[in-house]
Protein backbone atom coordinates (compact mmCIF):
# COMPACT_ATOMS: atom_id res chain seq x y z
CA UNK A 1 -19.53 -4.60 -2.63
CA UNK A 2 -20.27 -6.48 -6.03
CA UNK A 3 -17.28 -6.16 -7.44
CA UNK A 4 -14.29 -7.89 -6.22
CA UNK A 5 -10.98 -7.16 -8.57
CA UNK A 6 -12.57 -3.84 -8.74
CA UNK A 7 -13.16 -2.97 -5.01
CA UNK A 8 -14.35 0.03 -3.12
CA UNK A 9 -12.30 2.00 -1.60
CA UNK A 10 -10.32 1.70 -4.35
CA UNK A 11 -6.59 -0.13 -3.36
CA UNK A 12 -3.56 2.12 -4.12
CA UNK A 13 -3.04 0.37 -7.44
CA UNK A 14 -6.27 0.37 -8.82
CA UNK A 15 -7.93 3.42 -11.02
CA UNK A 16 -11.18 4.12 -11.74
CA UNK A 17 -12.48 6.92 -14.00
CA UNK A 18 -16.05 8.88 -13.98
CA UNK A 19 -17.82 10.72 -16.06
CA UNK A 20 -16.94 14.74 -16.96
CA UNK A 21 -19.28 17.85 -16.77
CA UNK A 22 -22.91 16.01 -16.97
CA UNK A 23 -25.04 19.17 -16.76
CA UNK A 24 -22.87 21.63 -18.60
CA UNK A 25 -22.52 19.01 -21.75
CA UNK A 26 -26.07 18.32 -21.80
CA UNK A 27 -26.68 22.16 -21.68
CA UNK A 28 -23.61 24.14 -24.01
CA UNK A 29 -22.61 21.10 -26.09
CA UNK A 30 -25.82 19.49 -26.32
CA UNK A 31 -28.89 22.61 -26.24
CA UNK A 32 -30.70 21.06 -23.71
CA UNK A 33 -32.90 23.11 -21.63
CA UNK A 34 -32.33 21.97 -17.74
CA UNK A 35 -34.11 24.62 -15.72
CA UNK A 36 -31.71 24.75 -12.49
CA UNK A 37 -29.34 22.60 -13.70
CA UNK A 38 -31.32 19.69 -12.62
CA UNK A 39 -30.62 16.60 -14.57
CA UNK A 40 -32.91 13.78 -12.76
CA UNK A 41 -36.07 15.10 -14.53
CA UNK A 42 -34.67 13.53 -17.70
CA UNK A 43 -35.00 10.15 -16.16
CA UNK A 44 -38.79 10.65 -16.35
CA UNK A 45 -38.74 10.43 -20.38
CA UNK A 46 -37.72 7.67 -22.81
CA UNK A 47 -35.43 10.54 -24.62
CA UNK A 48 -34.10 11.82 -21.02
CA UNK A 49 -32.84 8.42 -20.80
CA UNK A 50 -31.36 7.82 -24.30
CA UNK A 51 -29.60 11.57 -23.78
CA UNK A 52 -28.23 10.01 -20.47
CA UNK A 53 -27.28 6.71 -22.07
CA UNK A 54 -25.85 8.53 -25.00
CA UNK A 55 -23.61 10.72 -22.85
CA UNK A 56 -21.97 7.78 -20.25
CA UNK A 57 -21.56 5.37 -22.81
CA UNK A 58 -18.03 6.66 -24.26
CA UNK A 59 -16.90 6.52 -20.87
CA UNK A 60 -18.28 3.09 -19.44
CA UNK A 61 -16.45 2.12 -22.95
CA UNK A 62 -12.82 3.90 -21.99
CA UNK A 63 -12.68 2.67 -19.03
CA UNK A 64 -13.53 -0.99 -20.20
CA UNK A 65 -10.85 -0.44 -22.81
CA UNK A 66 -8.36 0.97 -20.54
CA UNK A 67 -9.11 -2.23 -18.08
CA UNK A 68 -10.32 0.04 -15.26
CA UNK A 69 -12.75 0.32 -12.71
CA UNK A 70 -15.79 3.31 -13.54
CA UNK A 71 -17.47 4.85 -10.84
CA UNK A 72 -21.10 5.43 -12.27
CA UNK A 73 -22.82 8.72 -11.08
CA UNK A 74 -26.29 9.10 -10.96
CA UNK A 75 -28.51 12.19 -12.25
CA UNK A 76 -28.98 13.07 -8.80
CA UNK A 77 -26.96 16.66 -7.84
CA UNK A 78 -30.02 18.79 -8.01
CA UNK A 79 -32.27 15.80 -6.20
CA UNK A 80 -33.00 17.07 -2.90
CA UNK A 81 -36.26 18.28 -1.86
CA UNK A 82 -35.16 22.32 -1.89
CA UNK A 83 -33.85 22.28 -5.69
CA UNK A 84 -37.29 19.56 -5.89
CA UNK A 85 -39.35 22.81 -4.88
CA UNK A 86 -37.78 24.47 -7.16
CA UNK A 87 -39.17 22.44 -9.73
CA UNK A 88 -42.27 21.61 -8.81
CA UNK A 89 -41.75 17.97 -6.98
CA UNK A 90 -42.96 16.96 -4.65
CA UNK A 91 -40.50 15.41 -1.94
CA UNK A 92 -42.41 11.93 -2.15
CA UNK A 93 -41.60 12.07 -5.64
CA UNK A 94 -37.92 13.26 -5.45
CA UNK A 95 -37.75 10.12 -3.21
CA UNK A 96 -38.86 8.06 -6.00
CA UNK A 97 -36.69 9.87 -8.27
CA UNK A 98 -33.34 8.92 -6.59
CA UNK A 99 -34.54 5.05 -6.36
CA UNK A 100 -35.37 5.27 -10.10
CA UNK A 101 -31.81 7.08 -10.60
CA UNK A 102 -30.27 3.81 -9.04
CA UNK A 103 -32.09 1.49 -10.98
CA UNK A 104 -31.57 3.38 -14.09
CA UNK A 105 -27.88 3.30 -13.59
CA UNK A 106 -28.13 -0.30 -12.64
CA UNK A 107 -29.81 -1.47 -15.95
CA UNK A 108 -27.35 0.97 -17.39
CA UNK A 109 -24.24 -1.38 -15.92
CA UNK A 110 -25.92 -4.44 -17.38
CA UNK A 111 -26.32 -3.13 -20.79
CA UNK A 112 -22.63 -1.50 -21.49
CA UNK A 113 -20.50 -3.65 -20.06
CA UNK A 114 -19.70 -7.54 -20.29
CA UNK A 115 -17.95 -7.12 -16.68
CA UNK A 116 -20.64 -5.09 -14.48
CA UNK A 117 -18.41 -5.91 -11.61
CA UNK A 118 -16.11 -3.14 -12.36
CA UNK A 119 -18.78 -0.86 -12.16
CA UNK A 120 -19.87 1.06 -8.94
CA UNK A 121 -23.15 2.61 -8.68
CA UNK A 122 -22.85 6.20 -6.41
CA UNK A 123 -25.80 7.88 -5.80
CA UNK A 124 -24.60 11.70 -6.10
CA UNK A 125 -25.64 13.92 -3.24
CA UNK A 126 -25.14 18.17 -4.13
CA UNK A 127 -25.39 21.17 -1.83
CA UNK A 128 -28.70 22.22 -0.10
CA UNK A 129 -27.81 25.23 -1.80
CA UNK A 130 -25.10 27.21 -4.70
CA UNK A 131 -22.35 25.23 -4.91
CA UNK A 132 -20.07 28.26 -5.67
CA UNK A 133 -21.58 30.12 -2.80
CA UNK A 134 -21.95 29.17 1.24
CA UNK A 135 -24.37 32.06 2.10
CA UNK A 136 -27.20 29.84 3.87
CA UNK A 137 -25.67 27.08 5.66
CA UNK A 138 -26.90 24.56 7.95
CA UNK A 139 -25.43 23.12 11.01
CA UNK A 140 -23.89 19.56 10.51
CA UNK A 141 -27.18 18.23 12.79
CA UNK A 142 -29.60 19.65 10.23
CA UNK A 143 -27.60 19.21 7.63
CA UNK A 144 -27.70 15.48 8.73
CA UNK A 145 -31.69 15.49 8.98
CA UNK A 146 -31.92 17.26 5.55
CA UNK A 147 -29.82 14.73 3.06
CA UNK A 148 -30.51 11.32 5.25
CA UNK A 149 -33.79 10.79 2.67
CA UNK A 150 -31.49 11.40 -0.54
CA UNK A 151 -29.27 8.45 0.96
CA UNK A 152 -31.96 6.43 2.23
CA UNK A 153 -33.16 6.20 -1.30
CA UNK A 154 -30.19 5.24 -2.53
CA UNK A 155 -29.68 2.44 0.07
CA UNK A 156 -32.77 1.03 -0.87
CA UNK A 157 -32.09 0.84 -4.78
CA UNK A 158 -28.98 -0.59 -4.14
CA UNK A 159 -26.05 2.23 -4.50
CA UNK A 160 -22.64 0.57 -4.10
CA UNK A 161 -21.85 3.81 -2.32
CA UNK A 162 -22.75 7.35 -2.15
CA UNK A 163 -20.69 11.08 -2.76
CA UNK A 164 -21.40 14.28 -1.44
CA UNK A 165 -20.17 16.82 -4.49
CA UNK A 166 -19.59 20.18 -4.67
CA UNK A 167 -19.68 20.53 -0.78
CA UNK A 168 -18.17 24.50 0.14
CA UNK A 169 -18.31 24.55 4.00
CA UNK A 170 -17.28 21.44 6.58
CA UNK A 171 -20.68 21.22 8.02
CA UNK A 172 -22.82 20.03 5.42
CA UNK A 173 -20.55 17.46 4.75
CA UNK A 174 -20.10 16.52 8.36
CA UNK A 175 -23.93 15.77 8.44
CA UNK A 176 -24.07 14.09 4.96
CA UNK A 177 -21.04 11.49 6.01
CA UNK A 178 -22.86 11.20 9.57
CA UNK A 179 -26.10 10.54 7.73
CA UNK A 180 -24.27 7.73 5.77
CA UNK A 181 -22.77 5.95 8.30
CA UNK A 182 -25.93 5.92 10.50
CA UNK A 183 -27.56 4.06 7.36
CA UNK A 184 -24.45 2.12 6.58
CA UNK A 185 -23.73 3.08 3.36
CA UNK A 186 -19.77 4.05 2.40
CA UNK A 187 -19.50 7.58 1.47
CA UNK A 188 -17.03 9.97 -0.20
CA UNK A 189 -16.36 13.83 0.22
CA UNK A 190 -16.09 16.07 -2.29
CA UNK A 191 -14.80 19.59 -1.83
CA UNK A 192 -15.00 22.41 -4.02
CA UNK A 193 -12.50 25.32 -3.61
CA UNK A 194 -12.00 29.08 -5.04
CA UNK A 195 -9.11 30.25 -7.06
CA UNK A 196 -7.47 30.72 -3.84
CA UNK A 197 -7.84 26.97 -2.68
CA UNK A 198 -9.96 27.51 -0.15
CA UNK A 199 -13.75 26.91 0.12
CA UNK A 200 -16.24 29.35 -0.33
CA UNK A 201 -17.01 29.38 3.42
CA UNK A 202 -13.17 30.91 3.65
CA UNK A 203 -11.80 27.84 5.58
CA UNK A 204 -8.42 25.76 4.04
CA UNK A 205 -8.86 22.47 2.40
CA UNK A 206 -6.76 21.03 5.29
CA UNK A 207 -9.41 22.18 7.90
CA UNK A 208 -12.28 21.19 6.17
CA UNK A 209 -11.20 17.63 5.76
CA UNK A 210 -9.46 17.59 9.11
CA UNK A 211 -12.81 18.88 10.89
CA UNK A 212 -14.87 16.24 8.80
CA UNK A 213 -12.98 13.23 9.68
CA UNK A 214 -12.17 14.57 13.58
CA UNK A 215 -16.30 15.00 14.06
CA UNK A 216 -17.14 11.99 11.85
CA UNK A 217 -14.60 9.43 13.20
CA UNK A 218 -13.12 9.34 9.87
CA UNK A 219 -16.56 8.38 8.46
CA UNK A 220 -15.64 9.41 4.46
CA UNK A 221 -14.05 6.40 2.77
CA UNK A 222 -11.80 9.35 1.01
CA UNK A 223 -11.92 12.61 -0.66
CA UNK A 224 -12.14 14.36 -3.84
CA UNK A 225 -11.94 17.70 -5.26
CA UNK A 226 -14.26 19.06 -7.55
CA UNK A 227 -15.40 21.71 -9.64
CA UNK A 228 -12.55 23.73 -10.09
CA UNK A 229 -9.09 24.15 -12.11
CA UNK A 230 -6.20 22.34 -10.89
CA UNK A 231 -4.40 25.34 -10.63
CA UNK A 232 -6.24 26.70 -7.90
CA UNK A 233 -5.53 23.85 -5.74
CA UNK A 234 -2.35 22.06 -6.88
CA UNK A 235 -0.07 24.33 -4.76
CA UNK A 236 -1.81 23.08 -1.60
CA UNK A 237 -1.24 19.48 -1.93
CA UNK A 238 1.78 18.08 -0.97
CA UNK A 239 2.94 14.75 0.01
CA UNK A 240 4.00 15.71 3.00
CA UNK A 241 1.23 16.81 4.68
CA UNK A 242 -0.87 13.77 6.40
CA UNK A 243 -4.12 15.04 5.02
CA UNK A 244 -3.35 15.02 1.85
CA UNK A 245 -3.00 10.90 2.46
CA UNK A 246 -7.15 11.84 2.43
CA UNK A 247 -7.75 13.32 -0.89
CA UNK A 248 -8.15 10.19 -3.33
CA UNK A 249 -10.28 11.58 -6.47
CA UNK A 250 -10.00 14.44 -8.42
CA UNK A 251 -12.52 16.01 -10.51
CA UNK A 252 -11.72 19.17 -12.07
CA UNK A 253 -12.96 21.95 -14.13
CA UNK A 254 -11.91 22.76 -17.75
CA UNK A 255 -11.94 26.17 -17.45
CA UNK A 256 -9.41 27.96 -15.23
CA UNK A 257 -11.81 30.71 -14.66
CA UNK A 258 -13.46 31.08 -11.34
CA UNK A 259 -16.89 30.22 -10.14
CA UNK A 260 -18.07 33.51 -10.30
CA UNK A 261 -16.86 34.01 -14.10
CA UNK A 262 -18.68 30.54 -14.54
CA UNK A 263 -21.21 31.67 -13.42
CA UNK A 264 -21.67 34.41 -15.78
CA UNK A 265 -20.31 32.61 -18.83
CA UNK A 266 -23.01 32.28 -21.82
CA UNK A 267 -20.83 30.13 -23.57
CA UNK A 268 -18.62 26.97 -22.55
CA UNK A 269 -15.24 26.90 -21.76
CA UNK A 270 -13.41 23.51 -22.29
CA UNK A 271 -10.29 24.29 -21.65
CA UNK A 272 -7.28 22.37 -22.93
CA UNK A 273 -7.50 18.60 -22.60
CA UNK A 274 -4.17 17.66 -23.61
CA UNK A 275 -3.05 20.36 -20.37
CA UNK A 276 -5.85 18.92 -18.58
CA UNK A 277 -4.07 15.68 -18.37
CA UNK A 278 -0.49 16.95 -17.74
CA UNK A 279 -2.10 18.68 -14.56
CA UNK A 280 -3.37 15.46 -13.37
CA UNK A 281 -0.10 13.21 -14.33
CA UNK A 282 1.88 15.73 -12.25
CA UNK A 283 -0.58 15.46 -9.18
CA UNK A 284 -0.54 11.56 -9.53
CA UNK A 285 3.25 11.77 -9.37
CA UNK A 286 3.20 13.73 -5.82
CA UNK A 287 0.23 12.13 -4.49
CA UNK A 288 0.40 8.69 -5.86
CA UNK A 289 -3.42 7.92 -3.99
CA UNK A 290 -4.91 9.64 -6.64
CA UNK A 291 -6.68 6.82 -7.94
CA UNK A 292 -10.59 8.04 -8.74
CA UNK A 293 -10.15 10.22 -11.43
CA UNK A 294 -12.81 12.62 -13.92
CA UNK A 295 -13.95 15.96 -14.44
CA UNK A 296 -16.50 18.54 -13.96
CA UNK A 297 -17.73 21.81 -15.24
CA UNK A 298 -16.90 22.24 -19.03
CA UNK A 299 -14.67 18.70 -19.33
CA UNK A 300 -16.21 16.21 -21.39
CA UNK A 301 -14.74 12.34 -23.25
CA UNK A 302 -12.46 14.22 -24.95
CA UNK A 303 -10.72 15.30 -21.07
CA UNK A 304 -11.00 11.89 -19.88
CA UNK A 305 -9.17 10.48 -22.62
CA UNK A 306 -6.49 12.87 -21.98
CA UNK A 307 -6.57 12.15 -18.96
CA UNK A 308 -6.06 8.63 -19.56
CA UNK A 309 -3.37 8.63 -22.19
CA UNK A 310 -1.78 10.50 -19.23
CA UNK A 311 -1.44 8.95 -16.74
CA UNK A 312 -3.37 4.96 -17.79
CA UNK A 313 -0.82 3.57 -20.54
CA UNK A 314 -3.17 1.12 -22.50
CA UNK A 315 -1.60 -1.95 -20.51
CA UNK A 316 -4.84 -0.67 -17.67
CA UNK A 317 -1.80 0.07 -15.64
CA UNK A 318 -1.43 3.27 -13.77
CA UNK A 319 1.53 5.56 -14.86
């Protein structure tokens, strides 16, 4: 890794933040028109970039001013070479695009911060398919076959590591952490689960990341959840369950509606920030590994902040 005070894997002492909801602030909060919620193809304009330079900024900035490490995703959840199809490129060129995404975010480190050591480049790998849904899934073999040109891209640009986000069933992100390891790149694993607090698939949290570090040989550096309230999974966790040691991010959704009211929502719901960050102070307390933390759908800097004032007093140290 390039940085050294700021790690990866993160120690037990050491925070770093993210980003929040990247597509759904570019789309409700900002108008933009991203045909399948694809972000990437705004790396192919000067404006696409300023948009995406405008949005990270305020948090490269918080988490320079809160002394912290920042975890810097790239534009890269729709950039496989289904969603690609989708939109018309061609998978030489989706390729392309996730080396450009790395370099982009690399310039992007240079420019914002005095201290680019405290910033990790991840190269964002999302579902084959729906992220809210697990109705076409792949063995962990194909699965395997399928992302390995995603991460070989981003091994060539020069990712510090790599996340798999939004995953809803085991085997996809069995073969994205086998895929990984084969190229030698760390990886994380990020599960999404229903109001219920289990994936869309139907297994438990517990299994999922159980199965993925049994058939992996502990492969994922850690894992996160994403993409949903923190009241749909908070009663799962506890600190005395072993796998639970596993889960080191968090990444939640504003809203506390589920994915398939998301899914139907014309209009954003962000929640309650302030509440936001109570949620995650009280997880930090029980699971004091919780050191990667963000948001998703609907959370933007104003969450973060929360978030911070939360549980990152402005010493840098965690609460």
């Amino acid at each position: 890794m390039r940085g050294r005070r700021f790690a990866f894997p993160p120690s037990d002492d050491a925070i770093f933040l993210t980003d929040g909801g990247l597509e759904t602030t570019l789309v409700f909060a900002e108008g933009l028109d991203l045909p399948c919620f694809a972000a990437f193809p705004l790396l192919g304009s000067e404006e696409g970039r300023d948009r995406l330079e405008r949005y990270f900024e305020p948090y490269i900035r918080t988490a320079m001013d809160r002394d912290v490490g920042f975890i810097l995703d790239t534009p890269t959840w729709r950039a496989n070479a289904d969603w690609g199809a989708k939109l018309n490129v061609l998978p030489d060129e989706v390729a392309e695009v996730n080396r450009e995404a790395v370099r982009w975010a690399a310039s992007l480190r240079e420019r914002l911060s005095d201290e680019p050591d405290r910033i990790l480049i991840n190269g964002v790998v999302g579902p084959r398919g729906d992220g809210y849904r697990a109705d076409a899934r792949m063995t962990a073999e194909a699965a395997q076959a399928y992302h390995a040109p995603q991460l070989e891209a981003f091994r060539e640009a020069g990712a510090d590591l790599v996340s798999a986000i939004t995953m809803n069933y085991a085997e996809e992100a069995i073969g994205i952490a086998r895929a990984a390891e084969a190229l030698g790149m760390p990886v994380v694993i990020s599960f999404t689960v229903e109001t219920d607090g289990r994936l869309a698939s139907g297994e438990t949290l517990r299994s999922a990341i159980e199965r993925t570090d049994r058939e992996t040989g502990d492969a994922p550096a850690y894992y996160m959840i994403n993409c949903a309230h923190p009241t749909h999974f908070e009663g799962i966790l506890s600190e005395r369950d072993e796998w639970t040691r596993r889960v080191r991010g968090l990444r939640a959704n504003a809203s506390v509606k589920s994915h398939a009211e998301l899914d139907e929502s014309t209009e954003l719901d962000s929640g309650d920030p302030v509440d936001i960050g109570r949620h995650y102070r009280a997880l930090r307390q029980r699971l004091p590994r919780l050191s990667v933390l963000g948001g998703c759908c609907g959370t933007d800097h104003r969450h973060i902040a929360a978030i911070c004032e939360a549980c990152i007093p402005s010493s840098g140290r965690p609460a």
